[in-house]
C-alpha atoms as a PDB file:
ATOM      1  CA  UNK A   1      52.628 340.161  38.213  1.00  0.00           C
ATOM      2  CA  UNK A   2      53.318 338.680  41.287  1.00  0.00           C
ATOM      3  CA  UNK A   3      56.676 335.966  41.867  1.00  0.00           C
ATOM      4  CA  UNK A   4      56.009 333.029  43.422  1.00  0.00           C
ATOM      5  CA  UNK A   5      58.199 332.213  46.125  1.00  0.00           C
ATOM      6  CA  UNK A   6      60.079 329.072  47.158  1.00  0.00           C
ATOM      7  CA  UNK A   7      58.736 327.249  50.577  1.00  0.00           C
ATOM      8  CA  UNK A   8      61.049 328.782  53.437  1.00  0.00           C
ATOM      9  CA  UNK A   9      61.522 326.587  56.384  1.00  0.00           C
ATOM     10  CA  UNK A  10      58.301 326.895  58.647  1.00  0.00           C
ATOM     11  CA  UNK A  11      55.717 326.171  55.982  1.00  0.00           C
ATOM     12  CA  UNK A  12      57.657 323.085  54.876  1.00  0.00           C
ATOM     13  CA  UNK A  13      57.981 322.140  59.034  1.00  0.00           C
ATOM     14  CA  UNK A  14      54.111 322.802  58.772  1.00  0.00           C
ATOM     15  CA  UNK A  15      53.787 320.461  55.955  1.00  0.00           C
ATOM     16  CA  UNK A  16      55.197 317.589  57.681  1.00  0.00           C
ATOM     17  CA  UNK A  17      54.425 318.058  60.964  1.00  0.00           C
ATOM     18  CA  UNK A  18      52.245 314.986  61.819  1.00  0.00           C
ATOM     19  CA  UNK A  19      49.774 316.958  64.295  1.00  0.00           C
ATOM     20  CA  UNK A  20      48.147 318.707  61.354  1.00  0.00           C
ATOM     21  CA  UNK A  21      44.649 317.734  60.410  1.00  0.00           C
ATOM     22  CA  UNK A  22      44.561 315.960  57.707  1.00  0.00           C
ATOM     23  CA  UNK A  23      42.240 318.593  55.781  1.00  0.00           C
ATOM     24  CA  UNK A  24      44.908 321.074  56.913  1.00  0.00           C
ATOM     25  CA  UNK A  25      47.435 318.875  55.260  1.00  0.00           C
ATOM     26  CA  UNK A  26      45.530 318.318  51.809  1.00  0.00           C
ATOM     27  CA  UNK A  27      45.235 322.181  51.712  1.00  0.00           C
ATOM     28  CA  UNK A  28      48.641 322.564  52.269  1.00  0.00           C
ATOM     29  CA  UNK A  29      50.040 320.537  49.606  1.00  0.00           C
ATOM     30  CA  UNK A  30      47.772 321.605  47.160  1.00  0.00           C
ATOM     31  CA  UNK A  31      48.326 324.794  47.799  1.00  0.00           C
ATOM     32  CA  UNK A  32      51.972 324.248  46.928  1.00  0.00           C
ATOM     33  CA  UNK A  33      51.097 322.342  43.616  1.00  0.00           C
ATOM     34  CA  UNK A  34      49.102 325.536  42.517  1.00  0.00           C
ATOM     35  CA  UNK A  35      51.979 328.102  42.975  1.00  0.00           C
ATOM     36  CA  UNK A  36      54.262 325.070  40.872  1.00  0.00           C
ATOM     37  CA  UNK A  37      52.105 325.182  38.582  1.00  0.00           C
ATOM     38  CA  UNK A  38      51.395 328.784  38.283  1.00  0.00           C
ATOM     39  CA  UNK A  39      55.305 329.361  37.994  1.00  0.00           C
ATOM     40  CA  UNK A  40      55.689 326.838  35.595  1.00  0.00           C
ATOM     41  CA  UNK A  41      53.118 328.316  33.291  1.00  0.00           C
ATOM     42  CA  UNK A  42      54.578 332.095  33.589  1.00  0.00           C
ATOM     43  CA  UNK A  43      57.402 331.213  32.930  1.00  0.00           C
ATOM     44  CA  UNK A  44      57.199 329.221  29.919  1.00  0.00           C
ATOM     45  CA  UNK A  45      54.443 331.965  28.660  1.00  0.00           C
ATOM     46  CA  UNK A  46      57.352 334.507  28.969  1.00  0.00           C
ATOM     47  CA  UNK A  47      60.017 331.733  27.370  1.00  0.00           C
ATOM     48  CA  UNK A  48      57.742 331.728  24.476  1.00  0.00           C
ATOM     49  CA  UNK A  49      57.709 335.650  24.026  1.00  0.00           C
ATOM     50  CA  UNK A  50      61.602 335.807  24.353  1.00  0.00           C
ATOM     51  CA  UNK A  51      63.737 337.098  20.931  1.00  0.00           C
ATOM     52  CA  UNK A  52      65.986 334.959  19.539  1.00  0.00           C
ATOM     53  CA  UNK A  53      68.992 337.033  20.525  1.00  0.00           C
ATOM     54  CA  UNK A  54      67.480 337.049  23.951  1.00  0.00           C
ATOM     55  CA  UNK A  55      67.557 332.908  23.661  1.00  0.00           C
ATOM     56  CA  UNK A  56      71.015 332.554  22.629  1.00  0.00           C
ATOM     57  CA  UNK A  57      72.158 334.914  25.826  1.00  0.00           C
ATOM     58  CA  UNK A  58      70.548 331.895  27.840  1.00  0.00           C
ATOM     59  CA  UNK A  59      72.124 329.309  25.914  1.00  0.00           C
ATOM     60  CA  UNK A  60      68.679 328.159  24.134  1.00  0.00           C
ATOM     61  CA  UNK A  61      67.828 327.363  20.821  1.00  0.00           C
ATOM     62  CA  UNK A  62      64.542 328.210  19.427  1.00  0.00           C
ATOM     63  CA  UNK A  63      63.637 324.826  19.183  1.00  0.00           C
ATOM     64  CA  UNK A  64      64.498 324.135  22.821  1.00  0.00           C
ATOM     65  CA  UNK A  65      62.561 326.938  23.510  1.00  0.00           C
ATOM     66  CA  UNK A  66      59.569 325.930  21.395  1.00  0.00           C
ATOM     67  CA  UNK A  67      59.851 322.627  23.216  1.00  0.00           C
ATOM     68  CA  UNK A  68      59.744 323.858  26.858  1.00  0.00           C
ATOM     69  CA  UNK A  69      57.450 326.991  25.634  1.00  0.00           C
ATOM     70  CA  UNK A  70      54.955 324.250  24.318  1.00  0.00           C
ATOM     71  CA  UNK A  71      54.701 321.907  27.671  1.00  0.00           C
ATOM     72  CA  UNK A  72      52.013 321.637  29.311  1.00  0.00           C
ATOM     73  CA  UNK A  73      52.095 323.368  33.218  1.00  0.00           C
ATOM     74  CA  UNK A  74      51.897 320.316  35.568  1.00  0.00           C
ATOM     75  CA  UNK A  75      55.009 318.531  33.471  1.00  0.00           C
ATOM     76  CA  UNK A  76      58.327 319.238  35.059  1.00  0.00           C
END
């Protein structure tokens, strides 16, 4: 399984820099949104699977898990 990474400094000079095409542009952002989203989903996919002991080392509940666990990807 693969991490997603944060956007380092040149794609997010990339992303605003004004010269782009605008096709370029759409791609660009939505190609960010994806790997959100994607990182959003494995991670509440593996919140779900977690024990409880394993919740209460990160200072969760299992209903605050349950709650996040049951989100839907593109909500923050």
């Amino acid at each position: 399984m693969t991490q997603a990474r944060p956007l380092n400094a040149d794609a997010m000079t990339l992303m605003t820099y004004r010269a782009l095409p605008v096709p370029a542009m759409i791609a660009l952002r939505f190609a960010a949104a994806v790997t959100t989203w994607a990182t959003r989903r494995r991670t509440r996919l593996s919140l779900a699977s977690l024990e409880p002991w394993q919740l209460q080392d990160a200072g969760l509940t299992p209903e605050q898990a349950s709650e996040e666990a049951s989100r839907v990807f593109w909500q923050a």
